[in-house]
C-alpha atoms as a PDB file:
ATOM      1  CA  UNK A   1      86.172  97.227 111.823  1.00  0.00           C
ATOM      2  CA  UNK A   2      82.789  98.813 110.432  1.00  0.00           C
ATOM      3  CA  UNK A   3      82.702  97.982 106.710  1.00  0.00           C
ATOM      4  CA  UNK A   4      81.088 101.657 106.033  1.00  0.00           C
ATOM      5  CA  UNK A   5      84.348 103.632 107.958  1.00  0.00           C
ATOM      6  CA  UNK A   6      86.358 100.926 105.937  1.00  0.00           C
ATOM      7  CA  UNK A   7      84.800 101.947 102.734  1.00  0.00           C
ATOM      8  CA  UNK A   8      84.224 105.351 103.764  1.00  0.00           C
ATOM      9  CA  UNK A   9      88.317 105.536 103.947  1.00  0.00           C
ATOM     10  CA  UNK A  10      88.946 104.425 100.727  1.00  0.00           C
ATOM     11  CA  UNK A  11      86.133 107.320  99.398  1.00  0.00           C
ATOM     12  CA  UNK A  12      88.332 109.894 101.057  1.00  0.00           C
ATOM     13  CA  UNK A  13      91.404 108.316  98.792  1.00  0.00           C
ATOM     14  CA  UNK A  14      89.216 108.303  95.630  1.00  0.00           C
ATOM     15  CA  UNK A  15      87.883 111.561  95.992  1.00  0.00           C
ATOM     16  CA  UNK A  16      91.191 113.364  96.799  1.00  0.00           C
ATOM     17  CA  UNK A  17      92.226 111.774  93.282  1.00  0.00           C
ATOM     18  CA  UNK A  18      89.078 112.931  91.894  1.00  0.00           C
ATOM     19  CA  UNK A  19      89.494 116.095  92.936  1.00  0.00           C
ATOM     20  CA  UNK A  20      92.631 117.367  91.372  1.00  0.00           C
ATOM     21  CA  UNK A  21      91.803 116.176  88.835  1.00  0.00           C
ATOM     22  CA  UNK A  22      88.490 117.403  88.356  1.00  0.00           C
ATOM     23  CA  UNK A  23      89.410 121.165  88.924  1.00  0.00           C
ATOM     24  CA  UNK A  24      92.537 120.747  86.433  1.00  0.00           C
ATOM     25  CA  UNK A  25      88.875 120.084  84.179  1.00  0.00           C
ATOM     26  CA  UNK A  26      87.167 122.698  85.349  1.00  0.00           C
ATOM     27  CA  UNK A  27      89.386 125.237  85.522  1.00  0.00           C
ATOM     28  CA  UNK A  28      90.508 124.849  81.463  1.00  0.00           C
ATOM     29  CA  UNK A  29      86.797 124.604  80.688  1.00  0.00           C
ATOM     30  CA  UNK A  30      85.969 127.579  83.078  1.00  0.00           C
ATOM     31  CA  UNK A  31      88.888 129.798  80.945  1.00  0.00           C
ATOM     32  CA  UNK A  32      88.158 128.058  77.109  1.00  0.00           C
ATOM     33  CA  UNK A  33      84.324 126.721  77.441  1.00  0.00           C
ATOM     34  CA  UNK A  34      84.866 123.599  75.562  1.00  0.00           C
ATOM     35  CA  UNK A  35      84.799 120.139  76.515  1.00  0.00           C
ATOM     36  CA  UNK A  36      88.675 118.673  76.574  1.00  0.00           C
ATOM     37  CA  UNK A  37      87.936 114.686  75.938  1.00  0.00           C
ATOM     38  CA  UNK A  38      91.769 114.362  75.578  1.00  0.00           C
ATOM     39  CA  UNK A  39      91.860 114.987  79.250  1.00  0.00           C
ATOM     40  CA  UNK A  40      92.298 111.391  80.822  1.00  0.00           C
ATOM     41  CA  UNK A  41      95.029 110.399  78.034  1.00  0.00           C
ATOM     42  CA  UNK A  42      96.602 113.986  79.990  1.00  0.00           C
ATOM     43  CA  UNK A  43      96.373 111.852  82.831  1.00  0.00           C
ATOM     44  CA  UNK A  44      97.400 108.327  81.901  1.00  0.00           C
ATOM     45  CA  UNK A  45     100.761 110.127  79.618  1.00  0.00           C
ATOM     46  CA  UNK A  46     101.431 111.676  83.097  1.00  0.00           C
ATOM     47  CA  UNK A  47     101.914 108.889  85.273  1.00  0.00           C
ATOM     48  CA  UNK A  48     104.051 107.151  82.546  1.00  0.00           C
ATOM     49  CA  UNK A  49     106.218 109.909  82.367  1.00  0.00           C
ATOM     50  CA  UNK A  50     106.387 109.329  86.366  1.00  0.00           C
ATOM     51  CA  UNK A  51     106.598 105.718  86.080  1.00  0.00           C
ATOM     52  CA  UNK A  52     109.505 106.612  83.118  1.00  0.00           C
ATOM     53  CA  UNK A  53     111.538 108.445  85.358  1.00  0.00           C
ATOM     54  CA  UNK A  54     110.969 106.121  88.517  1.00  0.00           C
ATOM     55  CA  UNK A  55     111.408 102.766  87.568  1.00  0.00           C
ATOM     56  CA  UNK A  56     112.906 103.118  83.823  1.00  0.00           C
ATOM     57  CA  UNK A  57     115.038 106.049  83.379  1.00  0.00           C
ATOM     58  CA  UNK A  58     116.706 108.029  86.345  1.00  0.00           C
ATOM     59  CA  UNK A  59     115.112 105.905  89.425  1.00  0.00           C
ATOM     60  CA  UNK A  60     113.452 108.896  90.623  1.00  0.00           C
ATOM     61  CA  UNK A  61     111.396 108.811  93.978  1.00  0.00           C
ATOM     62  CA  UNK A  62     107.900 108.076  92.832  1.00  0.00           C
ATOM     63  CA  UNK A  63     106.861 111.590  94.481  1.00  0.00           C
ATOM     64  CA  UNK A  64     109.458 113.727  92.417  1.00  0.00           C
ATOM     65  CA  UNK A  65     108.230 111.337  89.454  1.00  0.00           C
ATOM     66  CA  UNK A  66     105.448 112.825  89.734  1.00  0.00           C
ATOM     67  CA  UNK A  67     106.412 116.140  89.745  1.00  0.00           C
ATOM     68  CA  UNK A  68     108.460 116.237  86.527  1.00  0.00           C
ATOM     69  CA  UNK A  69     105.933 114.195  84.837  1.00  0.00           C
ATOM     70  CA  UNK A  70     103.421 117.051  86.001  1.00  0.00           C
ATOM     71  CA  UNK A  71     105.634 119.746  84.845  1.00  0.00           C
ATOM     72  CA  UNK A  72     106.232 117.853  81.555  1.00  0.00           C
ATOM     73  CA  UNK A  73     102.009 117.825  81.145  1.00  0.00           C
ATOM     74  CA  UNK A  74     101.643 121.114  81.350  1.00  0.00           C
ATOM     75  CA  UNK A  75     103.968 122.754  79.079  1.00  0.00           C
ATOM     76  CA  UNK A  76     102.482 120.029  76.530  1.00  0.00           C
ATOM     77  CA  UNK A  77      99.131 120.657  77.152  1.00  0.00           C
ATOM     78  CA  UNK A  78     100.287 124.584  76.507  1.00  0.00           C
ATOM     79  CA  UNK A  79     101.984 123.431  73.247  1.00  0.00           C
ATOM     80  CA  UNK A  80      99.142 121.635  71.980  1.00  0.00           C
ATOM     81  CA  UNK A  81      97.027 124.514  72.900  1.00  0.00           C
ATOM     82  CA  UNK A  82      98.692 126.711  71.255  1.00  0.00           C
ATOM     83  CA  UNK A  83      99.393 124.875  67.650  1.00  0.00           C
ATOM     84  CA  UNK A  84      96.173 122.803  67.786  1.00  0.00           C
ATOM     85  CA  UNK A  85      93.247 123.789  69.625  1.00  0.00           C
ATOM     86  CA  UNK A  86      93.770 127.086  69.697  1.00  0.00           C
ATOM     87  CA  UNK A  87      93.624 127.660  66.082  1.00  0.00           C
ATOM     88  CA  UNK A  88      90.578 125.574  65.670  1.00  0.00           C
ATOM     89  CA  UNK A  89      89.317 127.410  68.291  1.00  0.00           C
ATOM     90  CA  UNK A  90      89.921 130.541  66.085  1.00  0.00           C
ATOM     91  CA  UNK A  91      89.068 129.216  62.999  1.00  0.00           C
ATOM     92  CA  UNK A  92      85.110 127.498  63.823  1.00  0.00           C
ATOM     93  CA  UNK A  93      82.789 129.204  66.012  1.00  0.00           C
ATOM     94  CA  UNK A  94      81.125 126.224  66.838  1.00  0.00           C
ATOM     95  CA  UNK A  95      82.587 124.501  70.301  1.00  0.00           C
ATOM     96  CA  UNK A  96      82.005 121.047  68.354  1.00  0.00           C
ATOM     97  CA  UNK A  97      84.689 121.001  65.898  1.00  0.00           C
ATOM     98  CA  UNK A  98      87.476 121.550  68.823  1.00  0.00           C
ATOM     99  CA  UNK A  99      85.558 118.921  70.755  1.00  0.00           C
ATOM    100  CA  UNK A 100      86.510 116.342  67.697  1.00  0.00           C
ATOM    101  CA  UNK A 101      89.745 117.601  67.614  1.00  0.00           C
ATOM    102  CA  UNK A 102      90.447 116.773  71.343  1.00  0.00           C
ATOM    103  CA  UNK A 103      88.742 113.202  70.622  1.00  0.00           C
ATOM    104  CA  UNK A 104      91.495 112.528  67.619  1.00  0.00           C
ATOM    105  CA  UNK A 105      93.558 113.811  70.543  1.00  0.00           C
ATOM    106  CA  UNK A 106      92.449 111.252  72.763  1.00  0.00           C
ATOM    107  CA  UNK A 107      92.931 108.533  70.107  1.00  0.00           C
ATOM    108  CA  UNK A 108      96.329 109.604  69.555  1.00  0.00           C
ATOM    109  CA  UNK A 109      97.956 110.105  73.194  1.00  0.00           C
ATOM    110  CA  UNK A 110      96.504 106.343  73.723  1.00  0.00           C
ATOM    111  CA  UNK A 111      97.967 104.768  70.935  1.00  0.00           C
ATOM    112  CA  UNK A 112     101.749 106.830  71.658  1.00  0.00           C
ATOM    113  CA  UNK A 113     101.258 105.225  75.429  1.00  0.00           C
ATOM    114  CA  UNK A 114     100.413 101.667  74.227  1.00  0.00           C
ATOM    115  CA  UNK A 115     103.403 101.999  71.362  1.00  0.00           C
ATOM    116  CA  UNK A 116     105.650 103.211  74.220  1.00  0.00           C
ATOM    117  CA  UNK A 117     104.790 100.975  77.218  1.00  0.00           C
ATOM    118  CA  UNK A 118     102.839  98.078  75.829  1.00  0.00           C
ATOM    119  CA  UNK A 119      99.478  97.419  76.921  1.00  0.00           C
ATOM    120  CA  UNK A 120     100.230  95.935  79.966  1.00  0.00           C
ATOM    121  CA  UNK A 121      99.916  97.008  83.869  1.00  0.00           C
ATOM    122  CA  UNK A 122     102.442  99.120  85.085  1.00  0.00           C
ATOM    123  CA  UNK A 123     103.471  99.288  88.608  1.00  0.00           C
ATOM    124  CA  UNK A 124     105.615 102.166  90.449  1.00  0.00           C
ATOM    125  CA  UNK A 125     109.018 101.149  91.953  1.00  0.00           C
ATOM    126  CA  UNK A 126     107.985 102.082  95.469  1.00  0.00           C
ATOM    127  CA  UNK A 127     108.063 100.277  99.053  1.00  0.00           C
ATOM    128  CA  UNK A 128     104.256  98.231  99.513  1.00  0.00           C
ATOM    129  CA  UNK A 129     103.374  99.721 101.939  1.00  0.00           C
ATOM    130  CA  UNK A 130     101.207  98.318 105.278  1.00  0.00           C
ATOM    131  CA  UNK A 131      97.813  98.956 105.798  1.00  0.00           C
ATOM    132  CA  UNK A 132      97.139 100.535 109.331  1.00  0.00           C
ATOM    133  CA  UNK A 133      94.465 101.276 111.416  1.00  0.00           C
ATOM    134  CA  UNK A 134      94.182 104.872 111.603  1.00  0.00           C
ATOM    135  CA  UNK A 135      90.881 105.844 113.811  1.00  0.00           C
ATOM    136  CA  UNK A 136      88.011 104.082 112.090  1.00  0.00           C
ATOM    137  CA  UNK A 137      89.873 103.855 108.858  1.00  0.00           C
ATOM    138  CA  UNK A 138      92.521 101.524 107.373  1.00  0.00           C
ATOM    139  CA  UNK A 139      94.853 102.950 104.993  1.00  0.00           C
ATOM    140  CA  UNK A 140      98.605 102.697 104.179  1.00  0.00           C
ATOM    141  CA  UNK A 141     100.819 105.941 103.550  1.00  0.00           C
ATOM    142  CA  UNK A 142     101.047 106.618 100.230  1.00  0.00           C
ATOM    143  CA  UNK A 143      97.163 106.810 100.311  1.00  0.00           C
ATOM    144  CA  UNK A 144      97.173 109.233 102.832  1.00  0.00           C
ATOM    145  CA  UNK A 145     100.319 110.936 100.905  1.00  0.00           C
ATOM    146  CA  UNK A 146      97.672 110.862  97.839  1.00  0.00           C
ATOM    147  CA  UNK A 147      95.232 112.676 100.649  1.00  0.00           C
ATOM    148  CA  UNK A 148      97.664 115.537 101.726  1.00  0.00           C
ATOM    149  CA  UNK A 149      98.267 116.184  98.056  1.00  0.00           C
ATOM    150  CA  UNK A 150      94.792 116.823  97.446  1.00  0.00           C
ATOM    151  CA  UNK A 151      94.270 119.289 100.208  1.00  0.00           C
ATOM    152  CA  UNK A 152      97.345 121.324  99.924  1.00  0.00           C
ATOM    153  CA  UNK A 153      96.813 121.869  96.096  1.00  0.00           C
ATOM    154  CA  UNK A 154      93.145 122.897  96.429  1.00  0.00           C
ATOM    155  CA  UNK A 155      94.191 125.224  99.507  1.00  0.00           C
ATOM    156  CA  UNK A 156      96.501 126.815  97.062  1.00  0.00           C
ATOM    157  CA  UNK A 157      94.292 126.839  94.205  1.00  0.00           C
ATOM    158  CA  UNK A 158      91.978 128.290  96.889  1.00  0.00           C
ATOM    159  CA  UNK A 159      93.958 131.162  97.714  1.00  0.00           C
ATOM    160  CA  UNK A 160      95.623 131.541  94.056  1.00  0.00           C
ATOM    161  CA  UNK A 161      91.616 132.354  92.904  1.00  0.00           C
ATOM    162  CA  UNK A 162      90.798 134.430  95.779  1.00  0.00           C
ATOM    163  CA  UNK A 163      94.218 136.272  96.663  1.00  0.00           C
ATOM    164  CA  UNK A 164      96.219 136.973  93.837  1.00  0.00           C
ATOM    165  CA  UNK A 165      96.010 138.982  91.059  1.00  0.00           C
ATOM    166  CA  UNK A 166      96.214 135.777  88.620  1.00  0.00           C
ATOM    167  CA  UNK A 167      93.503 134.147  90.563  1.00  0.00           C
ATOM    168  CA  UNK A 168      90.981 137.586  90.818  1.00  0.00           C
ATOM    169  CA  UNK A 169      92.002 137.600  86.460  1.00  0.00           C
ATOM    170  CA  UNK A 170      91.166 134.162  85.701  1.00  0.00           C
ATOM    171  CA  UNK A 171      87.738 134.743  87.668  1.00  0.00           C
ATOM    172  CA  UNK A 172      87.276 137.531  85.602  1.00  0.00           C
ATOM    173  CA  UNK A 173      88.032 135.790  82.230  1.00  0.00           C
ATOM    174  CA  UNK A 174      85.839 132.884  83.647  1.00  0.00           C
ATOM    175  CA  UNK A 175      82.775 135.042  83.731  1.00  0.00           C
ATOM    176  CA  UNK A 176      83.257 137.173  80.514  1.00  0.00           C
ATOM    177  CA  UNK A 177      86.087 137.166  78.048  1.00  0.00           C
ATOM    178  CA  UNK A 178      85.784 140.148  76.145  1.00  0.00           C
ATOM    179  CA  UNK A 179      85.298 142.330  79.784  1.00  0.00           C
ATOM    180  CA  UNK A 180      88.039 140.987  81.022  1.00  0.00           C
ATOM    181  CA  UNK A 181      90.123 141.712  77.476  1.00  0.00           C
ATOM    182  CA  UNK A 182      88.521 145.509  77.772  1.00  0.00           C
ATOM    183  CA  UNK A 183      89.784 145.749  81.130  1.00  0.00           C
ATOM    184  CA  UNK A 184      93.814 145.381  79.896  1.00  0.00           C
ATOM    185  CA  UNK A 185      93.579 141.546  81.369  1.00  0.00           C
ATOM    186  CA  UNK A 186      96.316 139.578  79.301  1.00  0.00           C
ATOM    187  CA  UNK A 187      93.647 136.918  78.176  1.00  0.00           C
ATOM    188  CA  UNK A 188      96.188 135.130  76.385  1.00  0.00           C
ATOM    189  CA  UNK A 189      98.374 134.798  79.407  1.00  0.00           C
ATOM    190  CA  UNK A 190      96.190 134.278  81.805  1.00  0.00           C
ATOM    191  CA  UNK A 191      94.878 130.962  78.546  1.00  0.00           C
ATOM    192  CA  UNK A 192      98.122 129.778  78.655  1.00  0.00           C
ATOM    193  CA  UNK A 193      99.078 129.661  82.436  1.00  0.00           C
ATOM    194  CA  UNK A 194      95.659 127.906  82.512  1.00  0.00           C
ATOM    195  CA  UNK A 195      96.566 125.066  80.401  1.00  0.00           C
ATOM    196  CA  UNK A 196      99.660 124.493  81.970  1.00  0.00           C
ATOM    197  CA  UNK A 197      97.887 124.128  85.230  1.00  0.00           C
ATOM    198  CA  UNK A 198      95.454 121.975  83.934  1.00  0.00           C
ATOM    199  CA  UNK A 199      97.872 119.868  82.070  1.00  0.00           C
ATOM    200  CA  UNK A 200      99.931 119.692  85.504  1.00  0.00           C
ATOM    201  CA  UNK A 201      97.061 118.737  87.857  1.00  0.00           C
ATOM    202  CA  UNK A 202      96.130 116.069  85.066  1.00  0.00           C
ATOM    203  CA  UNK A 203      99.797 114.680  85.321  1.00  0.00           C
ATOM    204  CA  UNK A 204      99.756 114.330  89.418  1.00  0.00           C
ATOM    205  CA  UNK A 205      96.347 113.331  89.037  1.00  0.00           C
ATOM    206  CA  UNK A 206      96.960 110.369  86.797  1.00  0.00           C
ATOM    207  CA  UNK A 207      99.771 109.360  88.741  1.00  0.00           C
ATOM    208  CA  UNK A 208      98.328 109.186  92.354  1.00  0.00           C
ATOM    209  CA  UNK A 209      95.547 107.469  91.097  1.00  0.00           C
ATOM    210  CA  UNK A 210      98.044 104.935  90.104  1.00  0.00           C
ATOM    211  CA  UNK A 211      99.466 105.024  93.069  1.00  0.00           C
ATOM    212  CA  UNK A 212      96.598 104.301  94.866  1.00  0.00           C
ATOM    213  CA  UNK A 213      95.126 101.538  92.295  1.00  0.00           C
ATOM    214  CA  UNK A 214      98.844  99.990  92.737  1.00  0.00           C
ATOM    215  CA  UNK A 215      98.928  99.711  89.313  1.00  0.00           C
ATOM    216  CA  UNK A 216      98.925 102.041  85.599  1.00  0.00           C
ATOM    217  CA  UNK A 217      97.613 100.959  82.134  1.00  0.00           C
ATOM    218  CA  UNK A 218      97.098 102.714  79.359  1.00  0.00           C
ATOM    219  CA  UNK A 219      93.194 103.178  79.478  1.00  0.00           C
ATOM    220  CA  UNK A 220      93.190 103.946  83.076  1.00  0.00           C
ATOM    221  CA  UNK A 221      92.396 108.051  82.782  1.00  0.00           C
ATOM    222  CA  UNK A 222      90.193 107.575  80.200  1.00  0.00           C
ATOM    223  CA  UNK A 223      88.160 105.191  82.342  1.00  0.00           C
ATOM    224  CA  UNK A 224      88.644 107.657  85.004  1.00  0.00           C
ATOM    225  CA  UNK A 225      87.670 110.531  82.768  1.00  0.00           C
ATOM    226  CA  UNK A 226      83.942 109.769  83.310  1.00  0.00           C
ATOM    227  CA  UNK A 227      84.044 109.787  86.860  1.00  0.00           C
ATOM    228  CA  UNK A 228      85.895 113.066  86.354  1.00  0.00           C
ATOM    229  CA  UNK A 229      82.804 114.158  84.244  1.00  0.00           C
ATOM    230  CA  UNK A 230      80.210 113.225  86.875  1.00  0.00           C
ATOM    231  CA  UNK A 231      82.056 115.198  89.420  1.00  0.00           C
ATOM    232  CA  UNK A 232      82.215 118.664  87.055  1.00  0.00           C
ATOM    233  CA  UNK A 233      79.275 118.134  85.768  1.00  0.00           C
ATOM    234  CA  UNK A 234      77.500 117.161  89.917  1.00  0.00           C
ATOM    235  CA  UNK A 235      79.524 120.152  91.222  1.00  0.00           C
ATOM    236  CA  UNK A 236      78.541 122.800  87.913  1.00  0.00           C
ATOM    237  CA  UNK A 237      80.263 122.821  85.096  1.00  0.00           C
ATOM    238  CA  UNK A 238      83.293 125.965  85.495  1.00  0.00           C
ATOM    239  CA  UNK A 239      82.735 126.195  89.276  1.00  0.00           C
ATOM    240  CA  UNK A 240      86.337 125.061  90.793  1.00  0.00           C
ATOM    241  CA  UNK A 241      84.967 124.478  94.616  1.00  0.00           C
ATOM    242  CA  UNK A 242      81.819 123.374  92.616  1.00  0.00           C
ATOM    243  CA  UNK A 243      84.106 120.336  91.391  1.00  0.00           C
ATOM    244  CA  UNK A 244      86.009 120.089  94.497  1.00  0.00           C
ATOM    245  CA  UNK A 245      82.661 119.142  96.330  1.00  0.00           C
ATOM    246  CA  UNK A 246      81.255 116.857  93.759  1.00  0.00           C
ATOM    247  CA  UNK A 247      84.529 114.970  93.844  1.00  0.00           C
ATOM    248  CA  UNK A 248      83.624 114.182  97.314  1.00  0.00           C
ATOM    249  CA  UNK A 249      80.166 113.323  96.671  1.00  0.00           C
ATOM    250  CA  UNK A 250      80.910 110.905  93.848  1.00  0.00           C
ATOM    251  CA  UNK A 251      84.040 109.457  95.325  1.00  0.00           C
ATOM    252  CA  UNK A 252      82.595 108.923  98.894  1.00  0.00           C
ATOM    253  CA  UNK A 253      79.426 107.498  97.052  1.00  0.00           C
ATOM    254  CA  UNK A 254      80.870 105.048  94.322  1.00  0.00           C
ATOM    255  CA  UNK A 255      83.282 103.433  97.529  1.00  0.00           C
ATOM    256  CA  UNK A 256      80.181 103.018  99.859  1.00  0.00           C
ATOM    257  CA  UNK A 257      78.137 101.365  97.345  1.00  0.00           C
ATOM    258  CA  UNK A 258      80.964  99.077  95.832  1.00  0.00           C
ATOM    259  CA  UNK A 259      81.526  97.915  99.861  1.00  0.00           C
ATOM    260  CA  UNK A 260      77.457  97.528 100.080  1.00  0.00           C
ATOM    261  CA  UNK A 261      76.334  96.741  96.565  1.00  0.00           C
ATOM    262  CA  UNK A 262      79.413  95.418  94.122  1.00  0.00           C
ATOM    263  CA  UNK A 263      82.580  97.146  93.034  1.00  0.00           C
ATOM    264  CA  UNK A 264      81.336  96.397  89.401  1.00  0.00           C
ATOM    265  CA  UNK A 265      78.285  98.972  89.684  1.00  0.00           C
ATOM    266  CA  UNK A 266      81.147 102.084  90.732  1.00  0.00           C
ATOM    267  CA  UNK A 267      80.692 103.779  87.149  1.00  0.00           C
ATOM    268  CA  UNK A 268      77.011 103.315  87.050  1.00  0.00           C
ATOM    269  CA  UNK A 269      76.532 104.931  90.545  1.00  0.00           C
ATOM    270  CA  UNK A 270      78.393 107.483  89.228  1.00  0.00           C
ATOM    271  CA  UNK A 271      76.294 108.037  86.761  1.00  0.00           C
ATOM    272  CA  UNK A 272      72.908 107.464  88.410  1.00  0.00           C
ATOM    273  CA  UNK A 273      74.063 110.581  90.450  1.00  0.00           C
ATOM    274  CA  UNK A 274      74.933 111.962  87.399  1.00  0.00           C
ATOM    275  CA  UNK A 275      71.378 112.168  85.791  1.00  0.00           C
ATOM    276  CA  UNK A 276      69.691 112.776  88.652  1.00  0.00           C
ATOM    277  CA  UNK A 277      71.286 115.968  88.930  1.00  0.00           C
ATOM    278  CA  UNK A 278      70.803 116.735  84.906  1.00  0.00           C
ATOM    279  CA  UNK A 279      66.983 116.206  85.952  1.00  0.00           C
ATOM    280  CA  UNK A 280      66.743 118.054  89.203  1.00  0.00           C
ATOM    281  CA  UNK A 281      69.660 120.449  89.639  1.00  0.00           C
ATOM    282  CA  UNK A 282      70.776 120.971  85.644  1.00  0.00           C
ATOM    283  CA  UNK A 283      73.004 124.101  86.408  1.00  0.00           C
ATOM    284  CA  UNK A 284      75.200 121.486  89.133  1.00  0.00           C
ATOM    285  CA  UNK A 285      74.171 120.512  93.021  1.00  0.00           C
ATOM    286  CA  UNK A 286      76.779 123.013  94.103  1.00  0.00           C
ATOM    287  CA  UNK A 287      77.097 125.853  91.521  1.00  0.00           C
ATOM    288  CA  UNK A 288      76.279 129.230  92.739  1.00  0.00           C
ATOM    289  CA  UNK A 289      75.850 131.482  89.242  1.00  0.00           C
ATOM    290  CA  UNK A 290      79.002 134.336  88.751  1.00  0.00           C
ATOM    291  CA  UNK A 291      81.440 132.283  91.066  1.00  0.00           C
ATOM    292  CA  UNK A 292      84.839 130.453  90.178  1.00  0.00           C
END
């Protein structure tokens, strides 16, 4: 088997993870405009809350592990919207102070997971599953599970910003706040269903990367949170398909250079992508000015 289609394969995997989780990013950033550095702890608190209810607690079926841990993210990344960020939010004008405050946030959601759980791996109570040979790839189920999951949630997030009223109002709010406020939007609705998206999309996120990794730990989405940066950031910062696509162009490129070059340099291809695009396409490779 060709080692690129082998390592091509496993890009596919990483950039379905990426991708959820870098439009649960983009889309609270596109609605709030400030930087969320709380947002990998979102991730790795999710798939402990799966791995709590699969292998701890109920015995759940990884999949609907994931799916209460998800729902569980988002109504506490509304909560801690609304009686912490929020109000600093309010209070300072300056996007810097609430970026602190998600930091402390950070700080605090990793030390409640390593008080919890202990610091070390984790692993889902799930069959191990066979690798097979699926065209010029080789991948087991759950990866391409972790692969379906990605597509169906951006094809709905797809036609939830293009087809429904929420969608066309987030847009809206997106572009220009106090517009979209003049207009009668509900711009504290439309804030809150965004967290609790984002929150959600962090929890699956977190937990089919573990999936795929075969393994959790504490520090995992915050290692993952600057790949998640280079993606947003590649794609243009508040442009959803804008992060969609970068996720494939960072998670196709950091597998094909770990298979050519060394798994160790991942991050710093990542990031080599990153600055070239700060240096030759600032505004993102992908964004297109006034869309979602």
């Amino acid at each position: 088997m060709s080692q690129f289609w082998l390592a091509f394969g496993f890009g596919l995997v990483t950039a379905s993870v990426l991708a959820i989780a870098a439009v649960g990013l983009s889309l609270q950033f596109g609605i709030t405009n400030y930087i969320n550095f709380a947002y990998g702890d979102f991730m790795a608190l999710g798939a402990y809350l799966a791995y709590f209810f699969n292998a701890e607690a109920l015995h759940l079926n990884v999949w609907v592990s994931m799916i209460i841990g998800a729902v569980l993210m988002g109504a506490a990344a509304v909560l801690l919207n609304r009686f912490l960020l929020s109000p600093f939010a309010r209070r300072f004008s300056k996007s810097f102070y609430v970026l602190i405050v998600t930091f402390g946030l950070s700080l605090i959601m990793l030390n409640l997971v390593y008080s919890i759980w202990g610091p070390n791996n984790r692993t889902y109570n799930m069959k191990l599953e066979i690798y097979k040979k699926i065209g010029p790839f080789l991948l087991n189920k759950d990866q391409i599970i972790v692969m379906i999951i990605s597509v169906v949630l951006m094809l709905a997030i797809h036609l939830m910003l293009k087809t429904t009223r929420l969608g066309k109002s987030m847009r809206a709010m997106s572009d220009n706040t106090t517009l979209a406020m003049t207009s009668g939007i509900d711009t504290k609705m439309i804030t809150t269903i965004t967290w609790f998206l984002s929150g959600s999309l962090a929890g699956i996120a977190g937990t089919v990367l573990g999936i795929s990794e075969s393994q959790i730990t504490p520090a995992s989405g915050e290692l993952f949170l600057f790949v998640i940066f280079a993606a947003v950031i590649v794609g243009g910062v508040g442009s959803i398909y804008g992060a969609m696509a970068g996720a494939v162009l960072i998670g196709l490129s950091t597998e094909i250079s770990a298979a050519y070059i060394n798994p160790a340099y991942k991050l710093d291809v990542a990031f080599v992508i990153l600055i070239l695009t700060l240096l030759f396409r600032p505004n993102g490779v992908f964004a297109r000015p006034g869309k979602a």
